[in-house]
C-alpha atoms as a PDB file:
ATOM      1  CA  UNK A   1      34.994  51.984  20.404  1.00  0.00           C
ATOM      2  CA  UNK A   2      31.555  54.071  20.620  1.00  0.00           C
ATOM      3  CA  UNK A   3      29.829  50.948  18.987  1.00  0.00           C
ATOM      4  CA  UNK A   4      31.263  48.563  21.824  1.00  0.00           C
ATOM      5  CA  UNK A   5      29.825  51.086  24.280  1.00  0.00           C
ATOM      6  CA  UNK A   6      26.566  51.388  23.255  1.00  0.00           C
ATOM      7  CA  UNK A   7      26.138  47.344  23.422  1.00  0.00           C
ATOM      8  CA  UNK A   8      24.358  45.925  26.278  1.00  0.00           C
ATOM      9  CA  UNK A   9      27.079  44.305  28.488  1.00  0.00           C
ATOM     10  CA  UNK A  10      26.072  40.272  28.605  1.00  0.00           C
ATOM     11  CA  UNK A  11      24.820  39.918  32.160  1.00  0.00           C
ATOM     12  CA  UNK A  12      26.794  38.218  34.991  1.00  0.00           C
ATOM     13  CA  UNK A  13      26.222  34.978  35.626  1.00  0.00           C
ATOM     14  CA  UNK A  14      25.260  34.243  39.481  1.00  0.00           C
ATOM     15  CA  UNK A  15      27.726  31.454  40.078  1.00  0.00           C
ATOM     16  CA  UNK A  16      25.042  30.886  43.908  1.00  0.00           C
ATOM     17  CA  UNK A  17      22.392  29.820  41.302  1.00  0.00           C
ATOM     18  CA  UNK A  18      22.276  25.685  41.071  1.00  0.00           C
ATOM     19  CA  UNK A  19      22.487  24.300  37.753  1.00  0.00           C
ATOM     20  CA  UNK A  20      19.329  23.319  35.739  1.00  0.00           C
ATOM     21  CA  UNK A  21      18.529  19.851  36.800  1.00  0.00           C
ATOM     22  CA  UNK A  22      19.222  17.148  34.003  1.00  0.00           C
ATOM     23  CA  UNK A  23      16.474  15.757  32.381  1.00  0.00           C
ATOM     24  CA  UNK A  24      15.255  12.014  33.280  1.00  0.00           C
ATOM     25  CA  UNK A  25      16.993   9.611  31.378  1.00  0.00           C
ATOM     26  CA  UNK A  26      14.766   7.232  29.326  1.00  0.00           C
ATOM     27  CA  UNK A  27      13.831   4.003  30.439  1.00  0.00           C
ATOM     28  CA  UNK A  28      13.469   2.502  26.692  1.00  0.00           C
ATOM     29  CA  UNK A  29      16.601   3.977  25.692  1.00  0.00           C
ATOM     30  CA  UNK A  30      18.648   2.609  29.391  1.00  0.00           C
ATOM     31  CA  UNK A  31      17.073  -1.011  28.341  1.00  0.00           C
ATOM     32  CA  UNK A  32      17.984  -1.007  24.993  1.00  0.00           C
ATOM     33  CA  UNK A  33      16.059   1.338  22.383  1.00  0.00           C
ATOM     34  CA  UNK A  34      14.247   0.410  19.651  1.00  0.00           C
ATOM     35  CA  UNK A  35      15.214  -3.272  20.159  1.00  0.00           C
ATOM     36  CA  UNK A  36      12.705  -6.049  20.822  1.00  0.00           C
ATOM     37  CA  UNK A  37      13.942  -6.820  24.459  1.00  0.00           C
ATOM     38  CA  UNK A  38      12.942  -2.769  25.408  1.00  0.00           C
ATOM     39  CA  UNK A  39       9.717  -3.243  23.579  1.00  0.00           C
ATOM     40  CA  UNK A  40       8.517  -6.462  25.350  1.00  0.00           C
ATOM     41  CA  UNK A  41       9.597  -5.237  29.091  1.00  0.00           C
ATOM     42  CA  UNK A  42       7.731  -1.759  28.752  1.00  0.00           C
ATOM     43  CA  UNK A  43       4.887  -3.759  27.050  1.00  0.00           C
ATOM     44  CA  UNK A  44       5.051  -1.927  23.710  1.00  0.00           C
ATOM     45  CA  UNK A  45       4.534  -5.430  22.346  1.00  0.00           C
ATOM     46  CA  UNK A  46       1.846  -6.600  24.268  1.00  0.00           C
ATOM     47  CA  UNK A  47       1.645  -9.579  22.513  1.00  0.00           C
ATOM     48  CA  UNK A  48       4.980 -10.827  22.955  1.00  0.00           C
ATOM     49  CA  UNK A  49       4.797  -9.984  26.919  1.00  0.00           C
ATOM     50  CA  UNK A  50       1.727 -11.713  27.389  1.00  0.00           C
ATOM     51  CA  UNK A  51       2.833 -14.860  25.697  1.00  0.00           C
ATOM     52  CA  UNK A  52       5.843 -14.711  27.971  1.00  0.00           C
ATOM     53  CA  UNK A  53       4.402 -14.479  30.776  1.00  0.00           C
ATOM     54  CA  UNK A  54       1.688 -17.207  29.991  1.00  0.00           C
ATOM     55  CA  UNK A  55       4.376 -19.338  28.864  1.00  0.00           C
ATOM     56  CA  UNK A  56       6.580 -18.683  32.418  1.00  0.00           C
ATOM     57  CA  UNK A  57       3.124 -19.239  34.409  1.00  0.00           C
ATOM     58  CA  UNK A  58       2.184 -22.854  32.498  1.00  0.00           C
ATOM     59  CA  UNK A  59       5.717 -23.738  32.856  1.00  0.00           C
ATOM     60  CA  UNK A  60       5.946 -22.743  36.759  1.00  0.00           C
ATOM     61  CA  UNK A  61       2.741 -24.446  37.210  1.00  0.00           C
ATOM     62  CA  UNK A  62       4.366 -27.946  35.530  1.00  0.00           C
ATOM     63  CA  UNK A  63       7.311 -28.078  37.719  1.00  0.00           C
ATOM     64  CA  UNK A  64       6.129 -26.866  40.587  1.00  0.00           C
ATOM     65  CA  UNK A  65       2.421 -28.228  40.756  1.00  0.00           C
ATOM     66  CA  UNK A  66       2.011 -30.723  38.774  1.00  0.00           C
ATOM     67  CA  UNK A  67       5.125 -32.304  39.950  1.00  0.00           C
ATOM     68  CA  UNK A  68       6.806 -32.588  36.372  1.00  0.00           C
ATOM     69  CA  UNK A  69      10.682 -32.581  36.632  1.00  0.00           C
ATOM     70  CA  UNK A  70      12.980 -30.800  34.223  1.00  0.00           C
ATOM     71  CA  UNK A  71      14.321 -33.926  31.922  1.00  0.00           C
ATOM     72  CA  UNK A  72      10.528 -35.494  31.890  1.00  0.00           C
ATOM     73  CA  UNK A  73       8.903 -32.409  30.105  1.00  0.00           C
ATOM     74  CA  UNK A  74      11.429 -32.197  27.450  1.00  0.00           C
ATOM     75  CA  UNK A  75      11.809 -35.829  26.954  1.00  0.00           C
ATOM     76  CA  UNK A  76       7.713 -35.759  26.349  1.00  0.00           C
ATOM     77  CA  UNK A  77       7.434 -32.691  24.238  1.00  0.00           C
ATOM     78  CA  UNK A  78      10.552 -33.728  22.164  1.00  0.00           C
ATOM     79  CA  UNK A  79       9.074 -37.412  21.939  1.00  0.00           C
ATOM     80  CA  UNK A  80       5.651 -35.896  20.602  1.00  0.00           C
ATOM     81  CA  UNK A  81       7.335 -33.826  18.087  1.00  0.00           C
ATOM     82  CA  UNK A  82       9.347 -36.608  16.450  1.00  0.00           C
ATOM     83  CA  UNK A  83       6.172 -38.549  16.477  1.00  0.00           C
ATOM     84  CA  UNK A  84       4.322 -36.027  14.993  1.00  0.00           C
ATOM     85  CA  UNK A  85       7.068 -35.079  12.012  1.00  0.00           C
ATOM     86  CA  UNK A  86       7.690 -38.664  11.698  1.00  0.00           C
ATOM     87  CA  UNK A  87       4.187 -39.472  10.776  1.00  0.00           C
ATOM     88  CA  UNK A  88       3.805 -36.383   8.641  1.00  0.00           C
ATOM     89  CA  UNK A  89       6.900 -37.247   6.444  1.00  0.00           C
ATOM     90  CA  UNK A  90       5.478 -40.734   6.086  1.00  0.00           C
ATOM     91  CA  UNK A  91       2.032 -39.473   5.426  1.00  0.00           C
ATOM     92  CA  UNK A  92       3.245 -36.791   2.784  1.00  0.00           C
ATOM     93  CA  UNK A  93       5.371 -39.364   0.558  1.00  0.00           C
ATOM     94  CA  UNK A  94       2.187 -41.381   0.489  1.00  0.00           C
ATOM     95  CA  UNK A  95      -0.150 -38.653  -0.157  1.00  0.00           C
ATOM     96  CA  UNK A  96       1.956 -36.773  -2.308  1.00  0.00           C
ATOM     97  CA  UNK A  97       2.143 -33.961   0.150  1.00  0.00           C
ATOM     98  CA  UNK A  98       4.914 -31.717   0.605  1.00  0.00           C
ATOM     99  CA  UNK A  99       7.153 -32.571   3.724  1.00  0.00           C
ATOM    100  CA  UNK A 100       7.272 -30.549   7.307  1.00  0.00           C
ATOM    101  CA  UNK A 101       8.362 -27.155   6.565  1.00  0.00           C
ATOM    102  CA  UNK A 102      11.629 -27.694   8.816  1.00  0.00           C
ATOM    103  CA  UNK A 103      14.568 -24.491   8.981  1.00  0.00           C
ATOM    104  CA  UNK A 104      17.557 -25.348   8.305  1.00  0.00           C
ATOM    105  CA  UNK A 105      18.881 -27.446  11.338  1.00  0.00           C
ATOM    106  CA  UNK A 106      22.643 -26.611  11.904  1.00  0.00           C
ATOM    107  CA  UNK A 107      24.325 -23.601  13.526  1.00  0.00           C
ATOM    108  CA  UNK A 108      25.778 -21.130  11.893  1.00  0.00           C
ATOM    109  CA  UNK A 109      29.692 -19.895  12.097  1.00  0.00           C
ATOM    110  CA  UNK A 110      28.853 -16.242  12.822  1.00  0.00           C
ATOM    111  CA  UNK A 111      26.236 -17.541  16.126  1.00  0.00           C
ATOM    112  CA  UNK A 112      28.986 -19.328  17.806  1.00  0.00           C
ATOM    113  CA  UNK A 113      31.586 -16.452  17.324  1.00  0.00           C
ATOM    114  CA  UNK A 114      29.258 -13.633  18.508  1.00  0.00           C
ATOM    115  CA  UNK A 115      27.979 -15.815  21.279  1.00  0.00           C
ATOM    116  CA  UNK A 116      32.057 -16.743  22.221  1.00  0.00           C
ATOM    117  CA  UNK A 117      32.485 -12.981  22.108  1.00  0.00           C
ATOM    118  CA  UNK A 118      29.625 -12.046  24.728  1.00  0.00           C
ATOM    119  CA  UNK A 119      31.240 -15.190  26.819  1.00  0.00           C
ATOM    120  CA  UNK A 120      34.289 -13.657  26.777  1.00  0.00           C
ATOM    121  CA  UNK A 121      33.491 -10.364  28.026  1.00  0.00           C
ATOM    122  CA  UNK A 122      31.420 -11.424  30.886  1.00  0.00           C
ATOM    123  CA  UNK A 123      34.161 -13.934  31.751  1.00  0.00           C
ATOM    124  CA  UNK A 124      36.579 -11.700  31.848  1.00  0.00           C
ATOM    125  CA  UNK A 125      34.041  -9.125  33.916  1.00  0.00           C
ATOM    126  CA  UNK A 126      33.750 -11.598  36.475  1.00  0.00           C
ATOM    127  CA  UNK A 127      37.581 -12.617  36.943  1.00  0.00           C
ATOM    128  CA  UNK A 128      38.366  -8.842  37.233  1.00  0.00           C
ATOM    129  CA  UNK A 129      36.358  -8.246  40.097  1.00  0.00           C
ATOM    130  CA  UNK A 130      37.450 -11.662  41.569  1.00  0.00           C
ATOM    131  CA  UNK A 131      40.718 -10.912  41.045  1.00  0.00           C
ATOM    132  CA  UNK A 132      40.010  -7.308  42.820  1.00  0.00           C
ATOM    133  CA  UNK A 133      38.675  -8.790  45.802  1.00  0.00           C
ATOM    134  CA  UNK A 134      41.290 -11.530  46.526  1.00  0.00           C
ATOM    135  CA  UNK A 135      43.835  -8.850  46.481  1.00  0.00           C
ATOM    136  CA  UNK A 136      41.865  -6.484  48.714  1.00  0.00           C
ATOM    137  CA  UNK A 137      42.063  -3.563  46.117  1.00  0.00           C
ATOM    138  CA  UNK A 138      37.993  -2.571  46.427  1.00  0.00           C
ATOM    139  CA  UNK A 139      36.962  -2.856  49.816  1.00  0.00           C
ATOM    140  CA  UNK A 140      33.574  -1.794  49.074  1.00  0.00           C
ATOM    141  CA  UNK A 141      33.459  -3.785  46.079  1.00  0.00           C
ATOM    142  CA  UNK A 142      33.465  -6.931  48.212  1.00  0.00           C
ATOM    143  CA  UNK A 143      30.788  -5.225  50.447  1.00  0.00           C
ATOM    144  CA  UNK A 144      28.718  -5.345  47.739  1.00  0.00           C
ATOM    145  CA  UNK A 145      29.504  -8.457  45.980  1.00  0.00           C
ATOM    146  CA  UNK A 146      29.465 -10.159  49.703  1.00  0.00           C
ATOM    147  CA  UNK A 147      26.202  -8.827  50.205  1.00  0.00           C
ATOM    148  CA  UNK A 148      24.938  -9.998  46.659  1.00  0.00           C
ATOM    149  CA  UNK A 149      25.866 -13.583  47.597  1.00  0.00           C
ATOM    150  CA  UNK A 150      24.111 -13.302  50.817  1.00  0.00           C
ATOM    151  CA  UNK A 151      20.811 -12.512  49.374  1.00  0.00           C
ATOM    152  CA  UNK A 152      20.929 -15.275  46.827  1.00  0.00           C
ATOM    153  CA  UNK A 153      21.481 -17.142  49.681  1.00  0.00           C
ATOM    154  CA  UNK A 154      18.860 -16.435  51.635  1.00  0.00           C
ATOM    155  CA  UNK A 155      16.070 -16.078  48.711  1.00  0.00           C
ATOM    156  CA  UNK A 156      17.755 -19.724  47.575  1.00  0.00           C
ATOM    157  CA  UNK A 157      16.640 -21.263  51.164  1.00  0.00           C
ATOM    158  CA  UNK A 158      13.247 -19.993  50.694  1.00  0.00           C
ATOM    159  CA  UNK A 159      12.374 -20.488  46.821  1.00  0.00           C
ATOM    160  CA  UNK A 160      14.047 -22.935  44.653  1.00  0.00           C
ATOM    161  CA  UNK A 161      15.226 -22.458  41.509  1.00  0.00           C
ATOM    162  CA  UNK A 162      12.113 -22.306  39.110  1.00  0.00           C
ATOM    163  CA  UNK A 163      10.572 -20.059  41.234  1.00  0.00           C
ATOM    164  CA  UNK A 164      13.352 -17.748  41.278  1.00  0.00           C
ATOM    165  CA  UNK A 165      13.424 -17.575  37.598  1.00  0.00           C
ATOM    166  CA  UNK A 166       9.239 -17.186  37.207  1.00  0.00           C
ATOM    167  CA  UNK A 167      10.022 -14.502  40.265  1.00  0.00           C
ATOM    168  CA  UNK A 168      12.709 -12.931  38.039  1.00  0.00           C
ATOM    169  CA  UNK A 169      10.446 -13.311  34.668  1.00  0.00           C
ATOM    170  CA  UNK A 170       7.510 -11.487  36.856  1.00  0.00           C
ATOM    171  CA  UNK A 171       9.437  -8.488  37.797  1.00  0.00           C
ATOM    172  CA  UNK A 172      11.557  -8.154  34.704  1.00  0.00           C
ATOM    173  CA  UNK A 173       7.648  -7.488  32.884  1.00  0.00           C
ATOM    174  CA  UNK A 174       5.949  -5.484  35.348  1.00  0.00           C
ATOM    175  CA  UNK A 175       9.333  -3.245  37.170  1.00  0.00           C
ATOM    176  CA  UNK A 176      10.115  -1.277  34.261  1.00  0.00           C
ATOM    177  CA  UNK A 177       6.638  -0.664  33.192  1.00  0.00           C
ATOM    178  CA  UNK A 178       6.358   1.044  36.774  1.00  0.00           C
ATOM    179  CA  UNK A 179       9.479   2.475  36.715  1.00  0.00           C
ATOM    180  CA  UNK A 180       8.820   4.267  33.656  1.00  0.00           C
ATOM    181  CA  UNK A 181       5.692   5.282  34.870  1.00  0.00           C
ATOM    182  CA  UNK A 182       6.290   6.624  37.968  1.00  0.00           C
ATOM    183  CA  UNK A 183       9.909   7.961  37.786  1.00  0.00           C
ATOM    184  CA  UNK A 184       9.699  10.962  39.346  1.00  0.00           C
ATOM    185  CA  UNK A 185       8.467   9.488  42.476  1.00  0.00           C
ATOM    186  CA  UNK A 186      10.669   6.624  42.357  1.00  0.00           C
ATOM    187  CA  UNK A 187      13.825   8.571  41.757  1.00  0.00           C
ATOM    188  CA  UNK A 188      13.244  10.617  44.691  1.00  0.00           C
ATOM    189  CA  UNK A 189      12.676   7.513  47.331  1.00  0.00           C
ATOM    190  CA  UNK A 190      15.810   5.886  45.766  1.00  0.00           C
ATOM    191  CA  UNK A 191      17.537   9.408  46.487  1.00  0.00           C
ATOM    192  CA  UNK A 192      16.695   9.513  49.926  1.00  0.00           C
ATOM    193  CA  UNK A 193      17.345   5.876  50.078  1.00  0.00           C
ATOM    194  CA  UNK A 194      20.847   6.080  48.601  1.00  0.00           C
ATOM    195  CA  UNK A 195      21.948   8.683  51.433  1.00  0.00           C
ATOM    196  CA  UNK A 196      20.785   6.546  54.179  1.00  0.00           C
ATOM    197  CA  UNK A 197      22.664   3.649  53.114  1.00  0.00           C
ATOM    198  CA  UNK A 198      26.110   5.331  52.344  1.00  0.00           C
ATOM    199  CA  UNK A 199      25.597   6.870  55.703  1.00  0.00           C
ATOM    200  CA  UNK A 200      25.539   3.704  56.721  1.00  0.00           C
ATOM    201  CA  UNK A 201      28.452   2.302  55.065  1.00  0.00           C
ATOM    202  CA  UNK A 202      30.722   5.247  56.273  1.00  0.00           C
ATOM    203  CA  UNK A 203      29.801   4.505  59.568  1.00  0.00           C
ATOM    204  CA  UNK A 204      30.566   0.615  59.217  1.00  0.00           C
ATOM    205  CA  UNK A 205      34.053   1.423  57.178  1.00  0.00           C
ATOM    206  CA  UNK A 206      34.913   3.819  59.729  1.00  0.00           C
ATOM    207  CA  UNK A 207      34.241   1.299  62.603  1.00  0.00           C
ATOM    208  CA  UNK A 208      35.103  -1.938  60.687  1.00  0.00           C
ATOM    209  CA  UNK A 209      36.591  -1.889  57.022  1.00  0.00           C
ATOM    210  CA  UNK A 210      39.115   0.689  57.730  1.00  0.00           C
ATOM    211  CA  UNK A 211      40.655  -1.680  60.743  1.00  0.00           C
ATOM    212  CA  UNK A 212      41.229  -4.478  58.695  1.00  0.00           C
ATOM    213  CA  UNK A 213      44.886  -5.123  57.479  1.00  0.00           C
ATOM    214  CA  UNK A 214      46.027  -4.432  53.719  1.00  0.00           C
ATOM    215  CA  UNK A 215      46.787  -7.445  51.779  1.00  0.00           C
ATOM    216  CA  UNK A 216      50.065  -8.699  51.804  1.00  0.00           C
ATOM    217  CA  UNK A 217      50.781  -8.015  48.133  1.00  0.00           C
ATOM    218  CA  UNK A 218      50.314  -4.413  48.770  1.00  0.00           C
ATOM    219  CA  UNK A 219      52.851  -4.856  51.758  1.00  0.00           C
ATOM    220  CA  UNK A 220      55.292  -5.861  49.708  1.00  0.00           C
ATOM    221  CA  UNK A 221      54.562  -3.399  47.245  1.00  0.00           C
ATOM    222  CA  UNK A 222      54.829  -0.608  49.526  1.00  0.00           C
ATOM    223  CA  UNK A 223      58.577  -2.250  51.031  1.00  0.00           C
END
């Protein structure tokens, strides 16, 4: 008993005091790790990004400048590259040489199960939400995919689709570099951003979304 007296008593915790904030989450880790599509978008492999984004400018440039269509640049860079092997196998039997150093060309068992398997999950990720939405279960759910499909909409009357995808190839490389950067400052105009919107949104549910009907399933449901 004397022993537990003469211990300092463990001091009380002041439940007033906020927790510690959490520590920023990673932006290499969020995109992936240590795998090669987290080191090409934060530029760790700066030869990579650069070839990727000089192969997304040349190819921008074709369609959209130089007037090439879609079908006409493969047909002409598959046409030189049978030329080119064709004349090389030809040239090697003469010449003794040894043949194009071609992979194997086939696809393998395992890359068209995995691939199935990614399918299937996104698939099934889309039907679920579709399936959400036509029964009226998530109301903001439908804001948001509503919304979605109007901004595709509207960027899709002013771009077309090769310049969406250089657009999207642009920001993929240089977004996360800045993000990762400049998080601190980021995360706190998102913040602030965040609680203006869902301000926002209360007031339209309030006014709008909570007037509208439930879906007749859930009538019946409820009878």
């Amino acid at each position: 008993m004397g022993e537990d007296l003469d211990r300092p008593s463990s001091p009380i915790k002041n439940s007033s005091t906020p927790p510690p904030t959490p520590p920023p989450k990673s932006v290499h880790r969020a995109l992936g790790g240590g795998q090669a599509v987290a080191d090409v978008l934060l530029w760790k492999r700066r030869d990579v990004g650069i070839y990727l984004f000089v192969v997304s400018s040349t190819l921008w440039f074709l369609f959209e400048r130089a007037g090439y269509s879609l079908i006409t640049l493969v047909a002409n860079v598959l046409l030189l590259l049978v030329v080119i092997l064709f004349f090389w196998a030809k040239s090697a039997s003469i010449l003794n040489r040894p043949l194009p150093p071609l992979p194997d060309l086939e696809v393998s068992e395992d890359f068209v199960i995995k691939t199935a398997d990614a399918a299937q999950v996104w698939i099934n990720y889309v039907l679920a939400i579709a399936n959400d939405i036509a029964l009226g279960r998530n109301v903001k759910l439908f804001v948001q995919v509503a919304s979605g499909l109007l901004l595709v909409s509207l960027m899709g009357n002013l771009f077309n689709f090769f310049t969406l995808v250089y657009i999207g190839v642009v920001l993929s490389l240089t977004v996360p570099t800045l993000y990762d950067k400049y998080q601190d400052q980021i995360d706190d105009k998102l913040c602030v951003a965040h609680k203006v919107l869902s301000t926002w949104f209360r007031k339209f549910y309030d006014v709008v979304l909570s007037k509208i009907p439930l879906s007749l399933n859930k009538k019946k449901k409820t009878q």
